[in-house]
Protein backbone atom coordinates (compact mmCIF):
# COMPACT_ATOMS: atom_id res chain seq x y z
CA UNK A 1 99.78 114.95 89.65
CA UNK A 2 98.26 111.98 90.84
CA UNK A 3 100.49 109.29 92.66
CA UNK A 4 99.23 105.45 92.64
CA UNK A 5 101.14 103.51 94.75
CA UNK A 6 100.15 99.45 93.69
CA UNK A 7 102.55 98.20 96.20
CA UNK A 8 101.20 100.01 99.24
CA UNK A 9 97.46 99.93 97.65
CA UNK A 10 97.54 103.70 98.39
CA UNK A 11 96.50 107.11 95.90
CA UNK A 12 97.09 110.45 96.97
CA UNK A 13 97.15 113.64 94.62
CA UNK A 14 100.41 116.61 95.01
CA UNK A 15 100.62 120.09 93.91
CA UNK A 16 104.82 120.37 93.55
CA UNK A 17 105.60 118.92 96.78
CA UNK A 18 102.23 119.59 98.55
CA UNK A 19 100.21 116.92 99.07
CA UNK A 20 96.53 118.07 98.29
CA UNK A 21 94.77 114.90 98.31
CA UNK A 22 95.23 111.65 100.92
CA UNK A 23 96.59 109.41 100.79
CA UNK A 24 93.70 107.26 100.87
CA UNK A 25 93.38 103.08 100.44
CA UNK A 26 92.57 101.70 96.93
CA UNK A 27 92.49 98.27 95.21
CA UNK A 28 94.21 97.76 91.86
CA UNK A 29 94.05 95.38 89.09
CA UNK A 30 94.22 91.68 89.87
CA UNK A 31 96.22 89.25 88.38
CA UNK A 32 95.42 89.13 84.46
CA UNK A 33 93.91 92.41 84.66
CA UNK A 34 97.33 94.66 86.08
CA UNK A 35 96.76 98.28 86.67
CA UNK A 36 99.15 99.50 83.98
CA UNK A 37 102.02 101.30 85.87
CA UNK A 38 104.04 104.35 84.06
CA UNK A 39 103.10 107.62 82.98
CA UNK A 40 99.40 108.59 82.06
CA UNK A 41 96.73 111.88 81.72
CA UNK A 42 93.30 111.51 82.47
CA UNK A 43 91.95 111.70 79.40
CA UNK A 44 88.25 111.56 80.17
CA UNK A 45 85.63 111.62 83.13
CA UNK A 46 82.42 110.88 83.37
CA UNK A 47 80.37 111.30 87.00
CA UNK A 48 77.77 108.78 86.58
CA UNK A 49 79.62 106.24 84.67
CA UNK A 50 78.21 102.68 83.90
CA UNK A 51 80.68 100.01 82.40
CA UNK A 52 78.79 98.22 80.39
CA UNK A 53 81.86 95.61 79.63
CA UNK A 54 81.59 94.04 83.12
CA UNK A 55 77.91 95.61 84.13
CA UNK A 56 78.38 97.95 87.33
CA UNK A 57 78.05 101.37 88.06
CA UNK A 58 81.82 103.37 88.09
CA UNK A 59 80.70 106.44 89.71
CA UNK A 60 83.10 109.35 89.62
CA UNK A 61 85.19 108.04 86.78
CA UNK A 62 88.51 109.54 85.46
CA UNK A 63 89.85 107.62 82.99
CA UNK A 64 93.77 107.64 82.66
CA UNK A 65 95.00 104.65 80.87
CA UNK A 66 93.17 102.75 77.78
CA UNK A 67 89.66 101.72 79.87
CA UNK A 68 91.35 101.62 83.08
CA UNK A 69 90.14 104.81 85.88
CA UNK A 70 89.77 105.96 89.07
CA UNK A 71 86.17 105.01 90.14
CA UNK A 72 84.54 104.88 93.74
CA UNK A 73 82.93 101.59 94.32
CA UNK A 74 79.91 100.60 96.61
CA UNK A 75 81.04 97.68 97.92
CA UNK A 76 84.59 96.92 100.30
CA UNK A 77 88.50 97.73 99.16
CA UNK A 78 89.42 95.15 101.65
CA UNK A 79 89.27 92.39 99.19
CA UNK A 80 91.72 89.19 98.69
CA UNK A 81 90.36 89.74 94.62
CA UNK A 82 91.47 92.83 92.98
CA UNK A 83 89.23 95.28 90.46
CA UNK A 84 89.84 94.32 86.56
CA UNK A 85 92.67 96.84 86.12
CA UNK A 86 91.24 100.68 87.42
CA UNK A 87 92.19 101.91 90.48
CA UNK A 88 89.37 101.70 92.97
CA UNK A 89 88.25 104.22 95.72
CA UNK A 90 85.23 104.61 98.16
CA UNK A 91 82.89 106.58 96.79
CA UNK A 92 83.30 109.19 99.57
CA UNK A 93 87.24 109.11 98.17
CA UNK A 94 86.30 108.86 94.38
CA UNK A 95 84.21 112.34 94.72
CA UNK A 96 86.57 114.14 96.64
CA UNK A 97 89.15 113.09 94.11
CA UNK A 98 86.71 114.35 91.26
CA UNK A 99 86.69 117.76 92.84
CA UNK A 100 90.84 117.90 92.63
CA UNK A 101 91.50 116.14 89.41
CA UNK A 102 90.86 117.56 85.74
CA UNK A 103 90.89 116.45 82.20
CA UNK A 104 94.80 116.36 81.16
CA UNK A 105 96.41 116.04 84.57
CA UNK A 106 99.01 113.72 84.83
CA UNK A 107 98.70 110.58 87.08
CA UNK A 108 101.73 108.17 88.00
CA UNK A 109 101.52 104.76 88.78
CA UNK A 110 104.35 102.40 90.36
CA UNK A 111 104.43 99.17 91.99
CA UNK A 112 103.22 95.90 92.09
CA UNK A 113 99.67 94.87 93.98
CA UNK A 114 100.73 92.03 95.74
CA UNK A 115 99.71 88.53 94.65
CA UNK A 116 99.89 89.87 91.07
C-alpha cells in the first residue's frame, strides 16, 4: 500500500507493517487543483509519460486517481506553488517507486498540503 501524507508532504510505500519504501519528500496539488485524498488503486503506469494537458514530461507515472499520479519531476519539490493535483517525486524517488509499485495496488492519501 502506498501512504501519501499531504500534510507532512511525505510518500512512503508498506508491506503489512513494514515499511518498504521511504519515506521520501513530495509536493501535492495546489490550491484549485487538491490531490484527492481517500482510497485509490493505481490503475495505470506509463514510464515515459508526457501530459499533453499541461505539456511536460511525467516520467515514471502511476496513475491512481482520475488523471492525478505519482510522477518524478526534473525540476525542485521545494516550491511555495504546488503540482496541478499528482503527487510529485524526484525522479531518482519516482523510479525507485516504479520498481515497488504495480498495477492494482492500493495507495492512501490523507491530509491537507498546507496553504490549500
Amino acid at each position: 500500500m502506498a501512504c501519501v501524507d499531504l500534510s507532512r508532504q511525505l510518500t512512503w510505500v508498506q508491506k503489512g507493517r513494514k515499511i518498504v519504501f521511504g519515506a521520501v519528500p513530495i509536493r501535492s496539488g495546489r490550491a484549485g487543483y487538491r490531490t484527492r485524498a481517500g482510497w485509490h488503486k493505481v490503475y495505470w503506469r506509463h514510464k515515459n509519460h508526457w501530459s499533453t494537458l499541461y505539456n511536460t514530461p511525467m516520467p515514471y507515472s502511476q496513475f491512481f486517481s482520475g488523471g492525478q499520479a505519482f510522477h518524478g519531476v526534473y525540476g525542485s519539490l521545494n516550491t511555495t506553488v504546488g503540482s496541478m493535483g499528482c503527487v510529485n517525486l524526484s525522479v531518482p524517488d519516482a523510479r525507485r517507486l516504479w520498481s515497488v509499485l504495480k498495477k492494482g495496488d492500493r495507495v492512501f492519501v490523507w491530509g491537507r498540503r498546507p496553504g490549500t
